[in-house]
Structure formats: C-alpha cells, structure tokens
PDB file of N, CA and C in Angstrom:
ATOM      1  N   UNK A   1       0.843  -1.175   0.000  1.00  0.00           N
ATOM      2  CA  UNK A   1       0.000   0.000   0.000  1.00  0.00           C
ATOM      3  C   UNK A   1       0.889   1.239   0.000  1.00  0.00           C
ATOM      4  N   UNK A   2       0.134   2.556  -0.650  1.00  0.00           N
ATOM      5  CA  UNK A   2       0.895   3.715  -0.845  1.00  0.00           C
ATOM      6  C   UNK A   2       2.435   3.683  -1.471  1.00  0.00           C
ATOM      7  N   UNK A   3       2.312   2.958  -2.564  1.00  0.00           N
ATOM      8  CA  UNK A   3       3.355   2.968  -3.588  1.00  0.00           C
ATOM      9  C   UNK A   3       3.236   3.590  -4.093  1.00  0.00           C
ATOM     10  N   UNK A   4       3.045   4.683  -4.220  1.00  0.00           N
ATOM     11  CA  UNK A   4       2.964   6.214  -5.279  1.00  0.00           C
ATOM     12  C   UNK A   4       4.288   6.098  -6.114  1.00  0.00           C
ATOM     13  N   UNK A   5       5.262   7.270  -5.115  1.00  0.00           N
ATOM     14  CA  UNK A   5       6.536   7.939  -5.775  1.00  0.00           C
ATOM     15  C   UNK A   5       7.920   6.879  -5.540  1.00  0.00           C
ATOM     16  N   UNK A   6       8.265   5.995  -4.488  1.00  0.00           N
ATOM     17  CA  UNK A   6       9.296   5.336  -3.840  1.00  0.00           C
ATOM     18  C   UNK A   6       9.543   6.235  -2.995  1.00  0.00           C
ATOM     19  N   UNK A   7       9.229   7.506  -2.569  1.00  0.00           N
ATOM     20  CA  UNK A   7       9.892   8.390  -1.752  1.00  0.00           C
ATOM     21  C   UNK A   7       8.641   8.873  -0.582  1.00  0.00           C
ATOM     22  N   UNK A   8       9.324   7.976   0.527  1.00  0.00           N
ATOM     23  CA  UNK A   8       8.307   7.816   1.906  1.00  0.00           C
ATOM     24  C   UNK A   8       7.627   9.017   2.310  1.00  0.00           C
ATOM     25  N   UNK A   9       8.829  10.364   2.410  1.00  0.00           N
ATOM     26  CA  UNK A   9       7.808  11.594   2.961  1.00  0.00           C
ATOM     27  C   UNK A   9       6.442  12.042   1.650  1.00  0.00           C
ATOM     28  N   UNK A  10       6.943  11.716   0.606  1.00  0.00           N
ATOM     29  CA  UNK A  10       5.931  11.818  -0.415  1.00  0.00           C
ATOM     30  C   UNK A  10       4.872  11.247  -0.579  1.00  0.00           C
ATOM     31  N   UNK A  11       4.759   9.580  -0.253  1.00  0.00           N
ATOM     32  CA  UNK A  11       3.748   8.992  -0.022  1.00  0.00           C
ATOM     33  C   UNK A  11       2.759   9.498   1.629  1.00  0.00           C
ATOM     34  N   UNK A  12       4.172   9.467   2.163  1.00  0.00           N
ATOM     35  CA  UNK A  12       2.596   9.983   3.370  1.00  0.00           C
ATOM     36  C   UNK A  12       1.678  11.109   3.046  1.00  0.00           C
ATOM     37  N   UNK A  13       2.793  11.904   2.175  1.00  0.00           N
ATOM     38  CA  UNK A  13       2.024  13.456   2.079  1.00  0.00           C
ATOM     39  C   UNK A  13       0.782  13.234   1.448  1.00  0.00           C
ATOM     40  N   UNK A  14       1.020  12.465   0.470  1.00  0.00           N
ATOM     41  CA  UNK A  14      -0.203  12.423  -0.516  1.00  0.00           C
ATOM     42  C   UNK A  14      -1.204  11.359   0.280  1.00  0.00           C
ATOM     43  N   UNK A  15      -0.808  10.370   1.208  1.00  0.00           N
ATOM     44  CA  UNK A  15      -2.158   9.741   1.886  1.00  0.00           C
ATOM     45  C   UNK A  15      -2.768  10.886   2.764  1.00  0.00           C
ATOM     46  N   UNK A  16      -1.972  11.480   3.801  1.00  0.00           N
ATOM     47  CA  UNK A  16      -2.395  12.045   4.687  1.00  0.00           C
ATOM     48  C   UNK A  16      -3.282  13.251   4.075  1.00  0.00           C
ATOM     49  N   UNK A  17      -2.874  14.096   2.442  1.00  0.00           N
ATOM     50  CA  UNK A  17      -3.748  15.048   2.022  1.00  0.00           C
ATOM     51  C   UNK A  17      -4.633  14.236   1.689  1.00  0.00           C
ATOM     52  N   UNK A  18      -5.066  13.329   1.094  1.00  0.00           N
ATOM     53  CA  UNK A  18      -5.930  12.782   0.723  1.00  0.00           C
ATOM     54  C   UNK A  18      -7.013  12.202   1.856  1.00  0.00           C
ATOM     55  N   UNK A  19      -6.209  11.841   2.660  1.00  0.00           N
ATOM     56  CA  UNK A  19      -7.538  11.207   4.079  1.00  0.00           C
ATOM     57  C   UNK A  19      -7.738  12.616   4.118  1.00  0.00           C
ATOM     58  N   UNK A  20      -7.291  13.876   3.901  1.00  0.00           N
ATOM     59  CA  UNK A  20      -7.772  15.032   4.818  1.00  0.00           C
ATOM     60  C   UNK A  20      -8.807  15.539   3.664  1.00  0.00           C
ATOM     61  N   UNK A  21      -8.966  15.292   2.362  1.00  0.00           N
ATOM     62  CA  UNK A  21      -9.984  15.683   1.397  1.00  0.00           C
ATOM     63  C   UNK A  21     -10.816  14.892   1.780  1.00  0.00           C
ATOM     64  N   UNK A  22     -11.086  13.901   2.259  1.00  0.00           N
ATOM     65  CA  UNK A  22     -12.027  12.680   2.445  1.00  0.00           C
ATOM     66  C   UNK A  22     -12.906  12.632   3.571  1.00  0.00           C
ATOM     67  N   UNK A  23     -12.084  13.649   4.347  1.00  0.00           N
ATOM     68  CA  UNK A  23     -12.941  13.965   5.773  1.00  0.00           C
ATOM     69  C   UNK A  23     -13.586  14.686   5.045  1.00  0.00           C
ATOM     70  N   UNK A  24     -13.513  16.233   4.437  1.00  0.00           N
ATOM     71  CA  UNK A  24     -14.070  17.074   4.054  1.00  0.00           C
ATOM     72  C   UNK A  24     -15.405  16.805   3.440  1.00  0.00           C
ATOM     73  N   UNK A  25     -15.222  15.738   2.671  1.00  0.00           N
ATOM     74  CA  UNK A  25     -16.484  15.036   1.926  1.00  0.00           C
ATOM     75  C   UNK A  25     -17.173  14.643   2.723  1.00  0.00           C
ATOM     76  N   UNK A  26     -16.754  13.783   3.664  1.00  0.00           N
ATOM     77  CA  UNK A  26     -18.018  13.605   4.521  1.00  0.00           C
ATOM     78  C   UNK A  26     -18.239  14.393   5.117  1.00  0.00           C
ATOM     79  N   UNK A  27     -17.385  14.986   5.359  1.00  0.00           N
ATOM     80  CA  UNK A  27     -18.655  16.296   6.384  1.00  0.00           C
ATOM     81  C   UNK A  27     -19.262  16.900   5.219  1.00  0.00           C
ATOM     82  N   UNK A  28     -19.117  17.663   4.637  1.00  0.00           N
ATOM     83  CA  UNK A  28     -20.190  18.323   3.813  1.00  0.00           C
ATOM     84  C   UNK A  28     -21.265  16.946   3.508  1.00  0.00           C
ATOM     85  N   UNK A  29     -20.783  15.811   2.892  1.00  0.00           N
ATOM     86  CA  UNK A  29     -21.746  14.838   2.732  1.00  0.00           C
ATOM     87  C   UNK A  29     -22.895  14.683   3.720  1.00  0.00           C
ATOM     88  N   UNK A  30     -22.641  14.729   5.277  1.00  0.00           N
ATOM     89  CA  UNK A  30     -23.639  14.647   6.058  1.00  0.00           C
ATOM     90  C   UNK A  30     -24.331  15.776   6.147  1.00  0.00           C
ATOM     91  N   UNK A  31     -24.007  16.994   5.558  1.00  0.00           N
ATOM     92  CA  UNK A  31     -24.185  18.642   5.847  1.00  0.00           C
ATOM     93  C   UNK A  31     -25.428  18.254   4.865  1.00  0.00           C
ATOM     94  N   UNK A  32     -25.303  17.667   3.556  1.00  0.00           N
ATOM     95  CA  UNK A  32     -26.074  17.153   2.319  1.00  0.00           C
ATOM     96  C   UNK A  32     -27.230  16.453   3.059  1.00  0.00           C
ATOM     97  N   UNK A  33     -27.338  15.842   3.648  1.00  0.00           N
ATOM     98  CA  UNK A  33     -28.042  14.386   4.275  1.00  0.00           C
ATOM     99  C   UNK A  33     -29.069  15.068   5.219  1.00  0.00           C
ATOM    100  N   UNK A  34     -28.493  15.735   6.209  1.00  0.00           N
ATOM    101  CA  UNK A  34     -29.216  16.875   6.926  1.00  0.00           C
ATOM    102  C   UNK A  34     -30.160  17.569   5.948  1.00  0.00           C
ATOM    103  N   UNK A  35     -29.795  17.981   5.071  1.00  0.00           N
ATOM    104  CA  UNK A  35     -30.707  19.533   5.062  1.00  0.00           C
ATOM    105  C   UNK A  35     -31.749  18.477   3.703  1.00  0.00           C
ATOM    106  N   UNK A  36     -31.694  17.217   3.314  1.00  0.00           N
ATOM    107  CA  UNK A  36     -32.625  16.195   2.684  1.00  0.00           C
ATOM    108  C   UNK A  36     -32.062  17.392   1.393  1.00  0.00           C
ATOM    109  N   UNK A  37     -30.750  17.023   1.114  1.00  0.00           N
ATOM    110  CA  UNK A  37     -30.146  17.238  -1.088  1.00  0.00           C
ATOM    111  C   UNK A  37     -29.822  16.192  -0.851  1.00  0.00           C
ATOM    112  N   UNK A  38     -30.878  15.684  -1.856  1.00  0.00           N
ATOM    113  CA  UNK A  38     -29.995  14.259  -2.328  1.00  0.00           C
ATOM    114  C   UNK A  38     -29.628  13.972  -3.536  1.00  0.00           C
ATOM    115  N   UNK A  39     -29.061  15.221  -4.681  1.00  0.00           N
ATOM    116  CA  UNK A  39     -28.371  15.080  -5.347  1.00  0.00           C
ATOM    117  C   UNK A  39     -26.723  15.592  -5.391  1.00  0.00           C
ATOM    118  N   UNK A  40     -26.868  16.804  -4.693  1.00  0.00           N
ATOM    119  CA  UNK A  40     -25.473  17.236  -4.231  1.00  0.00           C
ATOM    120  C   UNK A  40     -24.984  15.867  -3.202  1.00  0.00           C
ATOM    121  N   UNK A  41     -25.583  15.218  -1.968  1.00  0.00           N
ATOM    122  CA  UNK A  41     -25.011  13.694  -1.056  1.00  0.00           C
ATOM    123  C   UNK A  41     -24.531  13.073  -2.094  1.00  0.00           C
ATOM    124  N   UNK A  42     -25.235  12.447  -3.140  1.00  0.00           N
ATOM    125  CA  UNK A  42     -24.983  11.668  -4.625  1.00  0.00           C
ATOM    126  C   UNK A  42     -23.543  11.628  -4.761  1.00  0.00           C
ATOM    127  N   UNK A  43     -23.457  12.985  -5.463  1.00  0.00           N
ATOM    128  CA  UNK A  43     -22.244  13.431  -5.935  1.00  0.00           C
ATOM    129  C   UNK A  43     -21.027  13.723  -4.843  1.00  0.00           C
ATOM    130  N   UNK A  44     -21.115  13.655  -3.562  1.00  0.00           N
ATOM    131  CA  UNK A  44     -19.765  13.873  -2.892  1.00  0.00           C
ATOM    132  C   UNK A  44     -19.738  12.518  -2.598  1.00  0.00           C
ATOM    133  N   UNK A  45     -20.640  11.550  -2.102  1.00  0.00           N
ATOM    134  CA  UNK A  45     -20.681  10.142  -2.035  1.00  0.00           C
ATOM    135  C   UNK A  45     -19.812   9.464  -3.752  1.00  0.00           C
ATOM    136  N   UNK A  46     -20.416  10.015  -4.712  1.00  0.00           N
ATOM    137  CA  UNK A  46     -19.283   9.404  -5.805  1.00  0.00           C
ATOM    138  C   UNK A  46     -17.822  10.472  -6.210  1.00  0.00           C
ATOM    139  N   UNK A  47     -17.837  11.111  -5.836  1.00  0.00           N
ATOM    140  CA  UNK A  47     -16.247  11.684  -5.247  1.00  0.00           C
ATOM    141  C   UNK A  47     -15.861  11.108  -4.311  1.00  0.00           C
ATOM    142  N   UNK A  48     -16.517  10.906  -3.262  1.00  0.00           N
ATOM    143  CA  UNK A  48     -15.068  10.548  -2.249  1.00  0.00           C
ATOM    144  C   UNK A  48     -14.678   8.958  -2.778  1.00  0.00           C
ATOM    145  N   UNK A  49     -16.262   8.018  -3.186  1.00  0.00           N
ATOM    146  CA  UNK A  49     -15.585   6.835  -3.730  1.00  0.00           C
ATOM    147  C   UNK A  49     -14.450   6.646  -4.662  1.00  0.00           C
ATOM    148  N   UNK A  50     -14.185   7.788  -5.746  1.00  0.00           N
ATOM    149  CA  UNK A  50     -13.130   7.888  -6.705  1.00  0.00           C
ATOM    150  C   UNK A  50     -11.490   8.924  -5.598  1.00  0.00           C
ATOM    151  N   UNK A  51     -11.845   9.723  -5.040  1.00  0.00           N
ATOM    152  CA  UNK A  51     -10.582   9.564  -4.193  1.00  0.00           C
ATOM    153  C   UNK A  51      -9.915   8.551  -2.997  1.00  0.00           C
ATOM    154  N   UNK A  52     -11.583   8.015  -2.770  1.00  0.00           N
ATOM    155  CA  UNK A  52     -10.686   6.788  -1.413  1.00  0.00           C
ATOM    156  C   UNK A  52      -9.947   5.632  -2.918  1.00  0.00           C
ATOM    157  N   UNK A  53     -10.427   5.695  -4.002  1.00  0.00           N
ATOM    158  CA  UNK A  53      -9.559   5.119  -4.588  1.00  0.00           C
ATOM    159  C   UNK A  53      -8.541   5.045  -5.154  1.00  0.00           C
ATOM    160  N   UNK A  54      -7.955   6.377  -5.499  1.00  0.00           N
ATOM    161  CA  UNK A  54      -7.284   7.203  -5.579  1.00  0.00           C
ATOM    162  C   UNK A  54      -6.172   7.137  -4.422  1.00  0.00           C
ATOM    163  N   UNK A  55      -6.371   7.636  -3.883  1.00  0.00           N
ATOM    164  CA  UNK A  55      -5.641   7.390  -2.114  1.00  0.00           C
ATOM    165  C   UNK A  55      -5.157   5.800  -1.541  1.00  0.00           C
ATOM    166  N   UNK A  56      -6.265   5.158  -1.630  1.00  0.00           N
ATOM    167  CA  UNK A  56      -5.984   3.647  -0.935  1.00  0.00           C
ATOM    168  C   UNK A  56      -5.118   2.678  -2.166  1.00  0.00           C
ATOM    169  N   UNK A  57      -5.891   2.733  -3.421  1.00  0.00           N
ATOM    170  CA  UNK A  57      -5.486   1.947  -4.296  1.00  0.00           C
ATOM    171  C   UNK A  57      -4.756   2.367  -5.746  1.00  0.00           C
ATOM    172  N   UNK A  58      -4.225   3.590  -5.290  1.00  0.00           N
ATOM    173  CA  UNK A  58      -3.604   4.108  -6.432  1.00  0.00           C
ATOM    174  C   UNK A  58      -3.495   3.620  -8.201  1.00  0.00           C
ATOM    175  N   UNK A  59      -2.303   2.448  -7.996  1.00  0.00           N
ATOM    176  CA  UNK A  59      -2.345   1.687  -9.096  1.00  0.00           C
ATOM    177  C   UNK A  59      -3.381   0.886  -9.927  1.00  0.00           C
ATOM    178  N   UNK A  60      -4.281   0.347  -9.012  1.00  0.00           N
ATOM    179  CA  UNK A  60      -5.152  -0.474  -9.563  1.00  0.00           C
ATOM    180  C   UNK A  60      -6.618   0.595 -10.434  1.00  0.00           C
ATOM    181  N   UNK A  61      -6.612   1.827  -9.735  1.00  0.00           N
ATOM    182  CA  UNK A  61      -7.696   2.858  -9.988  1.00  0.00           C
ATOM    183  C   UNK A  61      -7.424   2.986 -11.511  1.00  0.00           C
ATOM    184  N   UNK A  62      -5.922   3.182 -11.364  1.00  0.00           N
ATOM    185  CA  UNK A  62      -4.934   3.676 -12.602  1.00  0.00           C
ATOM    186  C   UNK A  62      -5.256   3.034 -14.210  1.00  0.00           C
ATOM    187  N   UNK A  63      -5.358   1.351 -13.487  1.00  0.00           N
ATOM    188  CA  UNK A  63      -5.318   0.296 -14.515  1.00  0.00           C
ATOM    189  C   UNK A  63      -6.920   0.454 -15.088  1.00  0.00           C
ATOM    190  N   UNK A  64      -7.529   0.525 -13.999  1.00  0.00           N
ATOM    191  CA  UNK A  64      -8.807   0.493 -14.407  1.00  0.00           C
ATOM    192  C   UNK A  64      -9.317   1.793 -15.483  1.00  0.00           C
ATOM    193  N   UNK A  65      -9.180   2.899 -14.939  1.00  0.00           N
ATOM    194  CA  UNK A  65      -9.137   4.234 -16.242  1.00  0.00           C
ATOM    195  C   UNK A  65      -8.995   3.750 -17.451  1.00  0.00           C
ATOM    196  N   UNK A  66      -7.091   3.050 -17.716  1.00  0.00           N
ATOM    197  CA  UNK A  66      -6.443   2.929 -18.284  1.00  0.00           C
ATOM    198  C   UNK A  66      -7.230   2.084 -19.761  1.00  0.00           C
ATOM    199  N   UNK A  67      -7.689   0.820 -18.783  1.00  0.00           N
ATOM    200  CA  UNK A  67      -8.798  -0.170 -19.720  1.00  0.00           C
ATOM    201  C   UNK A  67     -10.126   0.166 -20.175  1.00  0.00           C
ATOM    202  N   UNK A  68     -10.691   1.550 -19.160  1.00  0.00           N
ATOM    203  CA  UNK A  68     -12.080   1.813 -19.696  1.00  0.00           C
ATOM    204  C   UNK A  68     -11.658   2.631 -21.015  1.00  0.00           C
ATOM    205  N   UNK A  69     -10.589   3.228 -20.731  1.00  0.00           N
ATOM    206  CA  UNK A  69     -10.455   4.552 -21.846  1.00  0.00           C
ATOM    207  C   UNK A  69     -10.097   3.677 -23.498  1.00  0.00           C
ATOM    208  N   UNK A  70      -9.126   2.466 -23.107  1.00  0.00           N
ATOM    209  CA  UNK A  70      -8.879   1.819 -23.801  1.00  0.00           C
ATOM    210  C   UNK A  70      -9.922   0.948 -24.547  1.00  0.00           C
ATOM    211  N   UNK A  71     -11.061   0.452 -24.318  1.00  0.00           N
ATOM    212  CA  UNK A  71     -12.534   0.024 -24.539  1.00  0.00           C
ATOM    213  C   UNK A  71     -12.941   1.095 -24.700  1.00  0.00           C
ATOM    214  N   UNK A  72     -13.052   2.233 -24.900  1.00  0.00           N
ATOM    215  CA  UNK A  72     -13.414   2.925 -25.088  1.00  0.00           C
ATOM    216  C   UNK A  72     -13.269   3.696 -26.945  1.00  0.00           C
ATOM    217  N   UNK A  73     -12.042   3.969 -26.850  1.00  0.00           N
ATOM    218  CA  UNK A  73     -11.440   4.307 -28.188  1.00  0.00           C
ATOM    219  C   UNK A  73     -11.133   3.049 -29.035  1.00  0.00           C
ATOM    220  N   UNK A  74     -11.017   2.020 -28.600  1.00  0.00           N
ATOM    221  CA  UNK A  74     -10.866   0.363 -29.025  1.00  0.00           C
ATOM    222  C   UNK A  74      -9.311   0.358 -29.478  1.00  0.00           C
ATOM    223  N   UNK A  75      -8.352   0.868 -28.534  1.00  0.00           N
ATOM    224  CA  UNK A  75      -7.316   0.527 -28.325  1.00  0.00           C
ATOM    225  C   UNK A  75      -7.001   1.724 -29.514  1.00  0.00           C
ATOM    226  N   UNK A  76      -7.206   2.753 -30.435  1.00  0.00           N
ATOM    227  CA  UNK A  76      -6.736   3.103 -31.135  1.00  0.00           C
ATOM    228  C   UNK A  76      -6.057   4.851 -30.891  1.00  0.00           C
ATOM    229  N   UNK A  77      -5.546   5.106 -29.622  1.00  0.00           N
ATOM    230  CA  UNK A  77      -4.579   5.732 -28.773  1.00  0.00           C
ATOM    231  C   UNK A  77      -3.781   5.547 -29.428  1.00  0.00           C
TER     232      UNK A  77
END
C-alpha cells in the first residue's frame, strides 16, 4: 500500500492530504443528508468513492481508467 513515488515523505504526504480531502467530503456529505439534497449527497458520495480510490489503491484505480479509456477508443490511442 501507498506505492505512489518510492519516496516515503511523499507517499505519506499524498495519503495524509488525501484522508484530509475525504474527511471534508463527509462532512459536507452529512451537511447534504441533513438539510434532505440528495443530489449534491450523490455526488460527494461518488467523489469521495473515486478519491478513497485514488488514495488507498492508487495503481489499480490507474489500470482500471487505463482499460475503460482503452474500450473505449478500441485501443486506437
């Protein structure tokens, strides 16, 4: 986990900013939930899912882009 750069103070930086965007989401997310938007909740609920993936699973998020974009254009990148 947190194989980003090879360079340790770099990886924490980028987990630790990233858990700290992720709080943010949920709080506004529950701020959403409270006041009954449930299309703005929607949308920070599918943001934070694409940064906790981002954050937790870096590489694999990566691969996955990589293959939709690729199915996508049908490999002709």
């Amino acid at each position: 986990m947190f194989q980003f750069t090879g360079d340790v103070f770099t990886n924490w930086l980028l987990a630790i900013l990233g858990n700290v965007f992720l709080l943010i989401l949920v709080y506004r997310a529950v701020g959403h939930y409270a006041r009954n938007e449930k299309g703005e909740l929607l949308g920070h609920v599918a943001l934070g899912v694409l940064v906790a993936g981002f954050v937790y699973m870096p590489t694999q998020v990566v691969g996955i882009f990589k293959g939709a974009f690729s199915l996508i254009t049908q490999g002709h990148v």
